[in-house]
Protein backbone atom coordinates (compact mmCIF):
# COMPACT_ATOMS: atom_id res chain seq x y z
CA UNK A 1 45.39 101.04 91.91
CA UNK A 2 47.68 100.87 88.81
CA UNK A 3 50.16 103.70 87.53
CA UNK A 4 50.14 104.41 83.67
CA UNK A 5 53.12 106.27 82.49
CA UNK A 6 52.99 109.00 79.38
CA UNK A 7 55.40 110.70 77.42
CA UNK A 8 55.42 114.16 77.08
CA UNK A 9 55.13 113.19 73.66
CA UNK A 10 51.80 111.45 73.37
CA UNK A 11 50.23 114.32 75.36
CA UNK A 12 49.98 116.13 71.75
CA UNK A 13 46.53 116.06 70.42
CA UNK A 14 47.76 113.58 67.28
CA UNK A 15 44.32 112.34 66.94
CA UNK A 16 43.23 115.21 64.76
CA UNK A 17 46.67 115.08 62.31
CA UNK A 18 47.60 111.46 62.06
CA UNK A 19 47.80 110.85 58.14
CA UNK A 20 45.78 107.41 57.81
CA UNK A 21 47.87 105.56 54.80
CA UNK A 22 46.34 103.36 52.48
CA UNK A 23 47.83 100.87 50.21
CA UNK A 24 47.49 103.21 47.56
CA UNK A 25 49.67 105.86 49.14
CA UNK A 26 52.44 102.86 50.57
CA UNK A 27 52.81 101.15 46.72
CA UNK A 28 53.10 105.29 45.72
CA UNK A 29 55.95 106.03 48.52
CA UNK A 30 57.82 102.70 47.10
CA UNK A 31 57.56 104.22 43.86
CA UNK A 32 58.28 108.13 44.25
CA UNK A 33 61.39 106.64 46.80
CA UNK A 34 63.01 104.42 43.91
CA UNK A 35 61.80 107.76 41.65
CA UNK A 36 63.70 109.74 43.99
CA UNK A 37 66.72 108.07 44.42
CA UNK A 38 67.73 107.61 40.71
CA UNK A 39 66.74 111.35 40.50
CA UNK A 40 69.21 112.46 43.31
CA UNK A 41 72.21 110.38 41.17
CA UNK A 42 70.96 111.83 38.15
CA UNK A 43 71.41 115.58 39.50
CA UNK A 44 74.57 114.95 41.65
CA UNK A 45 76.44 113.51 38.35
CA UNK A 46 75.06 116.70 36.56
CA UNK A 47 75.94 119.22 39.25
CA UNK A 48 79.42 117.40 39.71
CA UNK A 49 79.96 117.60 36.05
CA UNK A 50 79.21 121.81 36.05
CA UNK A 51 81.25 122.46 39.24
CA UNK A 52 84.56 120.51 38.70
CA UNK A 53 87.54 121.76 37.43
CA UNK A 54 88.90 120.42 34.18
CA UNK A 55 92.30 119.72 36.12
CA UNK A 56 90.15 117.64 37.80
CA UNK A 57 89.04 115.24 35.24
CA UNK A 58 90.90 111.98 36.37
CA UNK A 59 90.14 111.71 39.51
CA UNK A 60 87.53 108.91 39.99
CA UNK A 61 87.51 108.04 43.22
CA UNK A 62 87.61 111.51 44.80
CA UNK A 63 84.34 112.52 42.49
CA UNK A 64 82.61 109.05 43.55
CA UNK A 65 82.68 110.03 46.84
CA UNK A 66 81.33 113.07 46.51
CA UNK A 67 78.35 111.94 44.67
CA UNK A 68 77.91 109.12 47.31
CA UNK A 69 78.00 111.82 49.70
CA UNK A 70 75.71 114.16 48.49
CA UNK A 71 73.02 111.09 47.14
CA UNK A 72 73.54 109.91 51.26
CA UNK A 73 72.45 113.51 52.61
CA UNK A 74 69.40 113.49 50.31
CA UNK A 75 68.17 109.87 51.05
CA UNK A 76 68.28 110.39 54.59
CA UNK A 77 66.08 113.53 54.49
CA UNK A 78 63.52 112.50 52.25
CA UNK A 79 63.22 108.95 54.27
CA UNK A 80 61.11 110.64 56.59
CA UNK A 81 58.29 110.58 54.32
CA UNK A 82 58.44 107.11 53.42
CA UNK A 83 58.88 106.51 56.98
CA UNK A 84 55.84 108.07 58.13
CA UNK A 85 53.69 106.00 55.00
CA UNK A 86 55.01 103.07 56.75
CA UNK A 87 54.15 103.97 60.42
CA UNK A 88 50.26 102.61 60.11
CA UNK A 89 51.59 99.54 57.83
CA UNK A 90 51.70 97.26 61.75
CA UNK A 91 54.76 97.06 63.83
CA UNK A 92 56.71 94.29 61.74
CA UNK A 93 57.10 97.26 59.01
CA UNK A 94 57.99 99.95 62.20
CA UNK A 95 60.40 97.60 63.31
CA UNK A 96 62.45 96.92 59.72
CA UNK A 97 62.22 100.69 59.25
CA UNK A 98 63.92 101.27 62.56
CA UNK A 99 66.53 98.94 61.26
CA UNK A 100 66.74 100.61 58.09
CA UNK A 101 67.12 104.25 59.76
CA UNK A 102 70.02 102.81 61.88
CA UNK A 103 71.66 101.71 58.90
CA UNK A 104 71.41 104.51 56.75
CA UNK A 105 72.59 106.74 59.67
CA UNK A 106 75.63 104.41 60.33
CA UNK A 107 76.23 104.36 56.62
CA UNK A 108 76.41 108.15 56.41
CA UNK A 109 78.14 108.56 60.08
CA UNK A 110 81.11 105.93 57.68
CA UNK A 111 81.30 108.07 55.11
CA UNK A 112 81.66 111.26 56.87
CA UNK A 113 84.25 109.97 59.28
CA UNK A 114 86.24 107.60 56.58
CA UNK A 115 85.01 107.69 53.46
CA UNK A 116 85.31 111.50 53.00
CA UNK A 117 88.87 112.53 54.69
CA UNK A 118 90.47 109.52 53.05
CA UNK A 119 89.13 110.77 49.84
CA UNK A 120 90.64 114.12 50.67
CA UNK A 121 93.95 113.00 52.28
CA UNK A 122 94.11 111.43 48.66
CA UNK A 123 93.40 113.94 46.58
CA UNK A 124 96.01 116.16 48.42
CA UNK A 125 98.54 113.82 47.97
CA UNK A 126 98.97 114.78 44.39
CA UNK A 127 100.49 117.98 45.17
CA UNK A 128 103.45 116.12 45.41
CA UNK A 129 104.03 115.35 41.85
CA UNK A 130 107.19 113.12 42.85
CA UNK A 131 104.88 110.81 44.77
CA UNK A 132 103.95 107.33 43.43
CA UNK A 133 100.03 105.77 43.44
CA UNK A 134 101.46 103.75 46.12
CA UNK A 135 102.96 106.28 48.40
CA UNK A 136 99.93 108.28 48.36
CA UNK A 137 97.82 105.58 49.44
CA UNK A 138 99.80 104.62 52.15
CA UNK A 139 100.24 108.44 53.31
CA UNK A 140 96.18 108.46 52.50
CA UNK A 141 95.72 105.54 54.88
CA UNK A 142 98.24 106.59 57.95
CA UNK A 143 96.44 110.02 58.22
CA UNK A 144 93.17 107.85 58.07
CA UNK A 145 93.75 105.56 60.54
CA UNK A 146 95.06 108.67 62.92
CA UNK A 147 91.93 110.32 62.60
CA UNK A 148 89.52 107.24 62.55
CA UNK A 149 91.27 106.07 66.54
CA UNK A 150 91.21 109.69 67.47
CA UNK A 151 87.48 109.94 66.44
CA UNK A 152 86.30 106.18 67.93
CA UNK A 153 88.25 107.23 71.04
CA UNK A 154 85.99 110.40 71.47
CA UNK A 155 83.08 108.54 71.03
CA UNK A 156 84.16 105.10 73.04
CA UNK A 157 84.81 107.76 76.29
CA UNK A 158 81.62 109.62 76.10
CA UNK A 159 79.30 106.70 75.72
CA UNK A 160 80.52 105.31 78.92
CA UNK A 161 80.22 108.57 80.61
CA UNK A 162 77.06 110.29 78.51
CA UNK A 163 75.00 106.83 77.05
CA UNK A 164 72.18 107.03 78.94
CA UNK A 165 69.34 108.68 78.22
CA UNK A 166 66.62 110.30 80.65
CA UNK A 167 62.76 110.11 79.09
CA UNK A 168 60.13 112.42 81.56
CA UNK A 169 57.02 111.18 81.64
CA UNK A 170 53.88 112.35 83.52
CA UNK A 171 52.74 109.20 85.22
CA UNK A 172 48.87 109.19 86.27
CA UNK A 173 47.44 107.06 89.18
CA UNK A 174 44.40 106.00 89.36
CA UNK A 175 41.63 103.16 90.46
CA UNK A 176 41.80 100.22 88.63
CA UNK A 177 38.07 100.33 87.43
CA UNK A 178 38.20 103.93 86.75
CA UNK A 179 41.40 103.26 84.38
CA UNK A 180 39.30 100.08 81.96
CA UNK A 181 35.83 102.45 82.08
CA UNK A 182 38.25 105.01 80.80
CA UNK A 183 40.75 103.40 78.11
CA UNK A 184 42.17 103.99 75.62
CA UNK A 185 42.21 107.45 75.49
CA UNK A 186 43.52 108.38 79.00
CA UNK A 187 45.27 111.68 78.38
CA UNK A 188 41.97 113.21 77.14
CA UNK A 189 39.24 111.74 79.69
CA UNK A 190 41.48 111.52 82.57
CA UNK A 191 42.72 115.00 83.84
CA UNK A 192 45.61 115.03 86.58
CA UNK A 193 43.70 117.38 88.39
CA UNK A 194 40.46 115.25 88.56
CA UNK A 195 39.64 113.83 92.20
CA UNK A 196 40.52 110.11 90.92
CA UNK A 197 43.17 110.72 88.48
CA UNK A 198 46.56 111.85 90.00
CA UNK A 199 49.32 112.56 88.25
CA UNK A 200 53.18 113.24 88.55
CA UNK A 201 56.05 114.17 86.49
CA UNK A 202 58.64 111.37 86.73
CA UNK A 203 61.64 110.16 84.42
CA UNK A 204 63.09 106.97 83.08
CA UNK A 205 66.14 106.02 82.34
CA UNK A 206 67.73 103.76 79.50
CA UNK A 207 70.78 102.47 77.76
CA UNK A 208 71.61 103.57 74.33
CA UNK A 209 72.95 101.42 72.10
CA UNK A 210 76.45 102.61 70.66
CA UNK A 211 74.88 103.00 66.91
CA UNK A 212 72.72 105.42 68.67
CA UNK A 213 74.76 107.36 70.88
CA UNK A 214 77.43 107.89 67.96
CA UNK A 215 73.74 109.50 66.09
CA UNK A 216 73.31 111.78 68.75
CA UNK A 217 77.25 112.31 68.93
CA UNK A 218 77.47 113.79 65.97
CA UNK A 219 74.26 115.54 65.52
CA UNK A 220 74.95 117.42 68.87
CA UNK A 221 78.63 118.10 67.00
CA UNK A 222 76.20 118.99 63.97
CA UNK A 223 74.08 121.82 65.99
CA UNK A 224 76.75 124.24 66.01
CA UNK A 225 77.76 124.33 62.24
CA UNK A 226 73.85 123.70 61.39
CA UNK A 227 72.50 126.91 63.55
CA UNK A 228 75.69 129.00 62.54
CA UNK A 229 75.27 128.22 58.78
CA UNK A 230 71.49 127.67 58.60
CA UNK A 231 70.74 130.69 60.09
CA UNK A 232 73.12 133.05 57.70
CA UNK A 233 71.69 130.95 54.46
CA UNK A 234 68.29 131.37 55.33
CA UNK A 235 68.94 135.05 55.36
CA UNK A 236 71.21 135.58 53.28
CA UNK A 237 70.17 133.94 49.97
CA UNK A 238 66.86 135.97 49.61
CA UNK A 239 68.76 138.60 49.91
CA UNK A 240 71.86 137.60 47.46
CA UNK A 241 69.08 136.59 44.44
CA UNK A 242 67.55 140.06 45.01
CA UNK A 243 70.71 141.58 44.71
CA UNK A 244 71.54 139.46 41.34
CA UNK A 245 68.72 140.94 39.93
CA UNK A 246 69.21 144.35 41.01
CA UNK A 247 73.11 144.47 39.81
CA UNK A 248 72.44 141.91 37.32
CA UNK A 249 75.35 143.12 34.59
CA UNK A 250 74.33 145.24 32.33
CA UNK A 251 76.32 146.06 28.41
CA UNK A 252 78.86 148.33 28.57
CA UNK A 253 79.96 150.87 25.96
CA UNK A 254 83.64 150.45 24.60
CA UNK A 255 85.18 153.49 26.85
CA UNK A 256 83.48 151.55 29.97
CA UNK A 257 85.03 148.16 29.02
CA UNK A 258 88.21 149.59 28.36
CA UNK A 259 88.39 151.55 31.94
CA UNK A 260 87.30 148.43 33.84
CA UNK A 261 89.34 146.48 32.27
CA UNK A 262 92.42 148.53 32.81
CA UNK A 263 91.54 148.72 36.88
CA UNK A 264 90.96 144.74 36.73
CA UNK A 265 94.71 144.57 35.16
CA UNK A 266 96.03 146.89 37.85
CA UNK A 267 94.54 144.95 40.49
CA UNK A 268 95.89 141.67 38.83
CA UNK A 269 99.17 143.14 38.75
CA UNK A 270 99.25 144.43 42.61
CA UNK A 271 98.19 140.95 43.63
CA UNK A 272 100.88 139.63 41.04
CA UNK A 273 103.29 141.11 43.41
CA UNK A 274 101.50 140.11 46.58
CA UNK A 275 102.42 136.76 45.86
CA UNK A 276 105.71 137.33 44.93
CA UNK A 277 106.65 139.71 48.34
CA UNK A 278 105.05 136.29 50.15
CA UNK A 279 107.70 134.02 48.17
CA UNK A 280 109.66 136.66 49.06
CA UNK A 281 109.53 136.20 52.31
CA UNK A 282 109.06 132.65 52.86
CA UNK A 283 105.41 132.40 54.19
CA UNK A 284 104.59 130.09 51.62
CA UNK A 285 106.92 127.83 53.66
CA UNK A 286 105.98 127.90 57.11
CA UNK A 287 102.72 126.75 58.35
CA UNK A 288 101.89 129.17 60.70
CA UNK A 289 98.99 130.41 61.73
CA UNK A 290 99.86 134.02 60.59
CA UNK A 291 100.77 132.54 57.14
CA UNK A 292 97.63 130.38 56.85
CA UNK A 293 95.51 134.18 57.00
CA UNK A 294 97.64 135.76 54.56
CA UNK A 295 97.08 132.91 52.38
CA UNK A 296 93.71 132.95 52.74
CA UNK A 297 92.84 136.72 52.23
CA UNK A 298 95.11 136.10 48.85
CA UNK A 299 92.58 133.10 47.95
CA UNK A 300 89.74 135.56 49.27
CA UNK A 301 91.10 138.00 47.03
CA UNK A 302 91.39 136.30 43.59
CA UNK A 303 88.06 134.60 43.76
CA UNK A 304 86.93 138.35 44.04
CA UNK A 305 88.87 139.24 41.49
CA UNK A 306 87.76 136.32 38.77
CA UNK A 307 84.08 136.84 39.69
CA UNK A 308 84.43 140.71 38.27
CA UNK A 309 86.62 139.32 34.99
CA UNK A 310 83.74 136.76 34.00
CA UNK A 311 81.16 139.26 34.80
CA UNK A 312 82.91 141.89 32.83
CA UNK A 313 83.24 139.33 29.66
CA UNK A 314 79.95 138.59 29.76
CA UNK A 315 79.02 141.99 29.23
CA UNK A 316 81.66 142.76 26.84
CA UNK A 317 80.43 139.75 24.45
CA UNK A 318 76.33 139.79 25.64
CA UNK A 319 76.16 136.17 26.45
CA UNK A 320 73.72 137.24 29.85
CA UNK A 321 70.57 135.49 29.13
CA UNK A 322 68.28 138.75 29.79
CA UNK A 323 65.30 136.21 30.95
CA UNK A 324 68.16 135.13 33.98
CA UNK A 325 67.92 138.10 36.07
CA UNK A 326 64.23 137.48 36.08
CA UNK A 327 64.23 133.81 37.28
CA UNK A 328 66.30 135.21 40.05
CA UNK A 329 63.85 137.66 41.15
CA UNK A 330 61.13 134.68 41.11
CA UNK A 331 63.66 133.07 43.36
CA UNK A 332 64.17 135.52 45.47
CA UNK A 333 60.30 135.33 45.85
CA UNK A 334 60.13 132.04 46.26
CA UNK A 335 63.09 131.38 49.40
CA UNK A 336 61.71 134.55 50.90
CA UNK A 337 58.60 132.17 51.54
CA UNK A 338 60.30 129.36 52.63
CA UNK A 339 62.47 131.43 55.33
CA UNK A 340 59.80 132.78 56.41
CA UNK A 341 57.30 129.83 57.06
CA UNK A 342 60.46 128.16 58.44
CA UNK A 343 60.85 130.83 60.80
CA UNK A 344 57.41 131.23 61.89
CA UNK A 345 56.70 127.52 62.09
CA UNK A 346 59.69 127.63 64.88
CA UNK A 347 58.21 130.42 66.70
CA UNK A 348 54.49 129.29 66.55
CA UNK A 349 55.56 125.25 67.28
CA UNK A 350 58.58 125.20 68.74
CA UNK A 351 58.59 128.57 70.88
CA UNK A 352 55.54 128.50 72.30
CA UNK A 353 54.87 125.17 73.93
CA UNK A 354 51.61 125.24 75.62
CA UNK A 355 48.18 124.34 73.62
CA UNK A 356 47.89 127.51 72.11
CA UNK A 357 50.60 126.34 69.99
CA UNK A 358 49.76 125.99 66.36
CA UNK A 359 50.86 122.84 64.10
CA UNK A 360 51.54 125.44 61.10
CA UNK A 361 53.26 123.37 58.82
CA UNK A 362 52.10 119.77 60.24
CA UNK A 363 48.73 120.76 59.07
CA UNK A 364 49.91 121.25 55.81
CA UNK A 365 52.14 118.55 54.92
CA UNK A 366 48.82 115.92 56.41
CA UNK A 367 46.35 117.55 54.85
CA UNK A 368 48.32 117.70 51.32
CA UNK A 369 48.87 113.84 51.39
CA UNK A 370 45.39 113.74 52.59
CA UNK A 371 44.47 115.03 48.69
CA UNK A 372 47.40 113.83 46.90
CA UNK A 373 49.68 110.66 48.03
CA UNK A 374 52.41 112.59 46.83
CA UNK A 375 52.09 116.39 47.48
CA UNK A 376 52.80 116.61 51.02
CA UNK A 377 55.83 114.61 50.40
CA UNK A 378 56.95 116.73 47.57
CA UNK A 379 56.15 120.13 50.12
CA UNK A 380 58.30 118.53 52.93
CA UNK A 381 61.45 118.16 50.45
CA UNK A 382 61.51 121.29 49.63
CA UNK A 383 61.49 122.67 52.96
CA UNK A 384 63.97 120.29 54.21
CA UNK A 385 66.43 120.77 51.15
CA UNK A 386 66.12 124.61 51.52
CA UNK A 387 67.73 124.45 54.44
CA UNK A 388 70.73 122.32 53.61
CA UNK A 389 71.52 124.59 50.93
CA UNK A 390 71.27 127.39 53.42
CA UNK A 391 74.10 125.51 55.12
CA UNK A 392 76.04 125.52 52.53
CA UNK A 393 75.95 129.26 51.55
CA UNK A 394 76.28 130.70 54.99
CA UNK A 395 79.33 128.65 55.18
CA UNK A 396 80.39 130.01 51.68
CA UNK A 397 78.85 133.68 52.69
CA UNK A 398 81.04 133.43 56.15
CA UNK A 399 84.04 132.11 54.81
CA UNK A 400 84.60 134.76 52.14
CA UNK A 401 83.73 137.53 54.34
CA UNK A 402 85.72 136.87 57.49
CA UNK A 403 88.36 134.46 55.90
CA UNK A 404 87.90 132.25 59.27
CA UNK A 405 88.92 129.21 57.18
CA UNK A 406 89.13 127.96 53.68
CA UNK A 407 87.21 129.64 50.89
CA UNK A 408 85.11 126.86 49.21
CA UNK A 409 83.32 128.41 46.68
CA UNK A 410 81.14 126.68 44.28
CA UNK A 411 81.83 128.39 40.78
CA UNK A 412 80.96 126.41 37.48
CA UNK A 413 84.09 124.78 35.90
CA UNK A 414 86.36 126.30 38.86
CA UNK A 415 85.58 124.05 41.82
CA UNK A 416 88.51 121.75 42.76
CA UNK A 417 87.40 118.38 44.41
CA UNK A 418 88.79 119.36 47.48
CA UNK A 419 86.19 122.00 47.75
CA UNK A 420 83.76 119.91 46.87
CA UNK A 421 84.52 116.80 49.32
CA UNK A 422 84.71 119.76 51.84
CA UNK A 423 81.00 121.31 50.82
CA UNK A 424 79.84 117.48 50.85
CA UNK A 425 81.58 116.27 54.14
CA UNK A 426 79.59 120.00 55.71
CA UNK A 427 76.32 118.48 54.09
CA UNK A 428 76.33 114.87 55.52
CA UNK A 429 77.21 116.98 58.89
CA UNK A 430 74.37 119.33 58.95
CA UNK A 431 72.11 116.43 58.14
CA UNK A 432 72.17 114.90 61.06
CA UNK A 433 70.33 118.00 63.36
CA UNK A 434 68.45 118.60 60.18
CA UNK A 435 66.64 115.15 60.42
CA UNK A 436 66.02 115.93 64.27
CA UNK A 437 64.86 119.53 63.74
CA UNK A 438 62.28 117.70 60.99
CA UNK A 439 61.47 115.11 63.57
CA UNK A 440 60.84 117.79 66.39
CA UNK A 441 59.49 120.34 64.46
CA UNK A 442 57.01 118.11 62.19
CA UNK A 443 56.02 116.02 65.20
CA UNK A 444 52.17 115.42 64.43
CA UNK A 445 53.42 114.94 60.84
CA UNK A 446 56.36 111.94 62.09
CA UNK A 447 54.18 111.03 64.99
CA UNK A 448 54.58 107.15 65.82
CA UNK A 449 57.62 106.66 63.10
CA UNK A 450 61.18 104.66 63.47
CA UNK A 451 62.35 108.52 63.30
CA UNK A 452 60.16 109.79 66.28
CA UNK A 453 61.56 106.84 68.33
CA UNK A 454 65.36 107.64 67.28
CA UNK A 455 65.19 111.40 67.69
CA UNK A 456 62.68 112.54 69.53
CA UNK A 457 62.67 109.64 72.61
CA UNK A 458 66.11 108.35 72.31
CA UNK A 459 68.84 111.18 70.98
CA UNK A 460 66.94 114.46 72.50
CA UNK A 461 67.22 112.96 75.72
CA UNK A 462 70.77 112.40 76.56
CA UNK A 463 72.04 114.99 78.92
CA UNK A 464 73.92 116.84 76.58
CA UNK A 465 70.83 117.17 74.58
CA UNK A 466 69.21 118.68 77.27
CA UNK A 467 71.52 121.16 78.32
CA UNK A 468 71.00 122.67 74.80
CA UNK A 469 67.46 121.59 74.55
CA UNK A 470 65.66 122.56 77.32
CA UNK A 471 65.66 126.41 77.29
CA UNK A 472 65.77 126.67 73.28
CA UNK A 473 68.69 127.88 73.77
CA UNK A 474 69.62 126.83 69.37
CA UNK A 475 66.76 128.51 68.30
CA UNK A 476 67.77 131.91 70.22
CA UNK A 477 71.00 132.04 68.94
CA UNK A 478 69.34 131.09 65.69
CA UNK A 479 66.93 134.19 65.41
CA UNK A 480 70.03 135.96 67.00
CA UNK A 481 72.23 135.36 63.99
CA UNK A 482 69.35 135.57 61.52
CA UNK A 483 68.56 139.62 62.71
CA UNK A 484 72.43 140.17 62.35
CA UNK A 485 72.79 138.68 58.90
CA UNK A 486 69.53 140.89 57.54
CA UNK A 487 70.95 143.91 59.34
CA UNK A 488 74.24 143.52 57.50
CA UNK A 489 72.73 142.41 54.21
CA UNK A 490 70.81 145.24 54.13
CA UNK A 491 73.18 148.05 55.30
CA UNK A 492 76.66 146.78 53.51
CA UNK A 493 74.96 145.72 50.38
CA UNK A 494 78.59 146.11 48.69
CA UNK A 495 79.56 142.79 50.35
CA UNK A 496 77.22 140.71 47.83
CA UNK A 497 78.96 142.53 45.00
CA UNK A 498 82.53 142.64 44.39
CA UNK A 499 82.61 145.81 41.55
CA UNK A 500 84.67 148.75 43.74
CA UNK A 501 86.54 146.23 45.94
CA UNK A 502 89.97 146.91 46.37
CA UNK A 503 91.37 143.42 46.73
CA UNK A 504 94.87 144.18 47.91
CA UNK A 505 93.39 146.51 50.26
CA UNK A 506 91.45 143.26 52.23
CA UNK A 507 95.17 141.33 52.61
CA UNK A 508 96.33 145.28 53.93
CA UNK A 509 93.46 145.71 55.97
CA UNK A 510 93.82 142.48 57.90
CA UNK A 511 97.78 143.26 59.16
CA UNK A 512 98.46 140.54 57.33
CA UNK A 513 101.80 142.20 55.41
């Protein structure tokens, strides 16, 4: 008698989905990846260049970072493609890709722990305009090195208490001759319940290596930001490109400019003196907690405040392109989709784990590179990018509502780099459970890649994992904060536009003076 062991994993009916790669389709993956990269420099330069503030000019090494950061995020998504053309290129090309995902996750794990708060611990140094290049690399490097030991201790501790991971497996006994008449497919011709095929459910245990662990680490870390976030962005910007169309600004008459533009000025003025009864008062000073909210309904405040002043002298002068509204309603249109399919893929792949589960969006993706090398790739990207932006705006939608923490916003020619290394350090996070979501959720698409073995074996099966894992726990709060976020949309429309806000009013409103 022998005893095979299966993962829960092969027990999916692959068979049917497997993309079958030819040379054709690996020599076009090389290509569209090179294609790809020099594309993702090209746009982070050009989206660097809009955002940054002209303050902001000479600072090099802050706005390097920042476009190694965001050119890290994308690489590491759309790898999983070229991963999967690689999967049926023989196990010498599985195993240098498994080498290559560990090294492009360590890579990006570097620059999110180092690379990022150094470049931010530097770029705050220059407040202090009595500082010298030297001093503010040495205060740059003491505040790194505090934070680099307090993060490698975190991780040192819980690999030797958490680094193991637990793989179930349903283990089927059987006679030896019934087991060679029967091979290789097993799971489909030999039932557990048949009268010589037994089966159990049993689990194995192995070490992770620390590469890995630190992975899993921080994607676990990752999960609560990415489910927070995700799940307001995927609501939310459907809803916020509707709305730009619906307010879109429209031209005023003299007698309205004038009357706006006299309630701007008083509001100006009120938070004028705002500022001065905090000077006043010395909360500028200390760095209390109380202070830290009344500085950040102020911020809150004149962001509001400068979004209404462009608006209004962009009607005053009719510089709105009138086709831009309309581009936003296509938009609108279009993101609408992708939530949607997003959310139903979940539901229909995730949710319901049984075989009347459908594949949804596997399907797809196969049956697009099936007709085109390319397409399915292309399809993928796009979902998987959609939902890193939708990170960033729920944080940006979040933050300006509640004023939890710092206001980051992302307006053209006002972003300081510190916003931006903050946007890009919340990016690289929120990759990290993005990649395993894709690996989970697309797993007859990624079936017998480098990523299936890292994610879906390895990382999803350390305890911790489990605890969050096993119930779908994520996803619940997920659809949880996604109904919430519509509700509100929907019923305080006023919060996506800023027109009758009464900014001193939020700084009142919050007890903060």
């Amino acid at each position: 008698r022998c005893s095979i062991p299966l993962s829960s994993y092969q027990l999916l009916p692959v068979c049917a989905f497997s993309p079958h790669f030819t040379r054709t389709h690996f020599i076009c993956s090389i290509s569209f990846l090179k294609t790809v990269l020099s594309f993702f420099l090209l746009i982070n330069t050009h989206f660097l260049r809009l955002l940054q503030h002209p303050d902001d000019a000479a600072q090099k090494f802050p706005k390097s970072i920042v476009i190694v950061g965001l050119t890290l995020a994308e690489v590491v998504v759309m790898m999983l493609p070229f991963d999967v053309a690689l999967s049926s290129a023989g196990e010498a090309h599985k195993q240098n890709t498994l080498i290559l995902w560990q090294v492009l996750l360590c890579v990006t794990l570097l620059t999110l722990a180092v690379l990022l708060p150094f470049a931010v611990y530097y770029y705050e140094s220059f407040d202090d305009d009595e500082s010298t290049f030297r001093s503010r690399i040495v205060h740059s490097l003491q505040l790194q090195i505090c934070s680099t030991v307090a993060v490698v201790l975190v991780l040192v501790v819980a690999f030797f208490g958490l680094g193991t991971a637990t793989i179930p497996f349903t283990s089927l006994t059987s006679p030896f001759e019934y087991v060679l008449s029967t091979l290789p497919p097993i799971s489909s011709t030999c039932p557990t319940s048949s009268a010589t095929c037994t089966g159990h459910l049993d689990t194995l245990s192995i070490s992770l290596s620390f590469p890995i662990f630190a992975v899993g680490f921080v994607s676990f870390t990752g999960w609560f930001f990415f489910i927070l976030f995700a799940s307001i962005g995927i609501t939310a910007i459907p809803i916020d490109l509707l709305f730009m169309f619906t307010q879109r600004p429209r031209i005023l008459t003299p007698a309205e400019f004038e009357t706006r533009k006299i309630n701007l000025n008083r509001r100006a003025i009120e938070l004028r003196q705002v500022i001065e009864r905090i000077e006043q008062e010395g909360h500028h000073l200390a760095k209390t907690q109380r202070n830290k909210r009344i500085f950040q309904s102020f911020k809150r405040a004149m962001v509001y405040l400068e979004n209404e002043w462009r608006d209004l002298q962009m009607a005053q002068q009719q510089k709105d392109n009138p086709i831009l509204p309309w581009l936003f309603l296509i938009a609108a249109v279009i993101t609408a989709l992708l939530s949607i399919c997003w959310l139903l893929h979940i539901i229909l792949f995730l949710f319901i784990r049984s075989q009347q589960s459908h594949p949804f969006l596997n399907v797809i993706f196969v049956s697009l590179d099936g007709s085109f090398p390319l397409l399915g790739t292309v399809i993928y990207g796009i979902f998987a990018m959609y939902l890193l932006a939708a990170a960033v705006h729920g944080n940006v939608t979040l933050s300006k509502l509640f004023g939890l923490f710092v206001v980051h916003p992302l307006v053209p020619h006002a972003c300081h780099l510190n916003s931006l290394l903050f946007n890009t350090g919340l990016l690289l996070l929120c990759t990290f459970p993005l990649v395993q979501l894709c690996a989970s959720a697309f797993a007859l698409y990624v079936h017998g890649t480098a990523l299936e073995h890292i994610f879906s074996i390895q990382v999803s099966n350390i305890p911790m994992f489990q605890i969050l894992f096993t119930h779908n726990v994520h996803f619940c709060v997920m659809f949880v904060i996604c109904g919430v976020t519509l509700l509100w949309k929907l019923m305080s429309p006023s919060h996506v536009t800023t027109t009758n806000t009464n900014h001193v009013t939020l700084i009142e409103d919050d007890q903060l003076l």
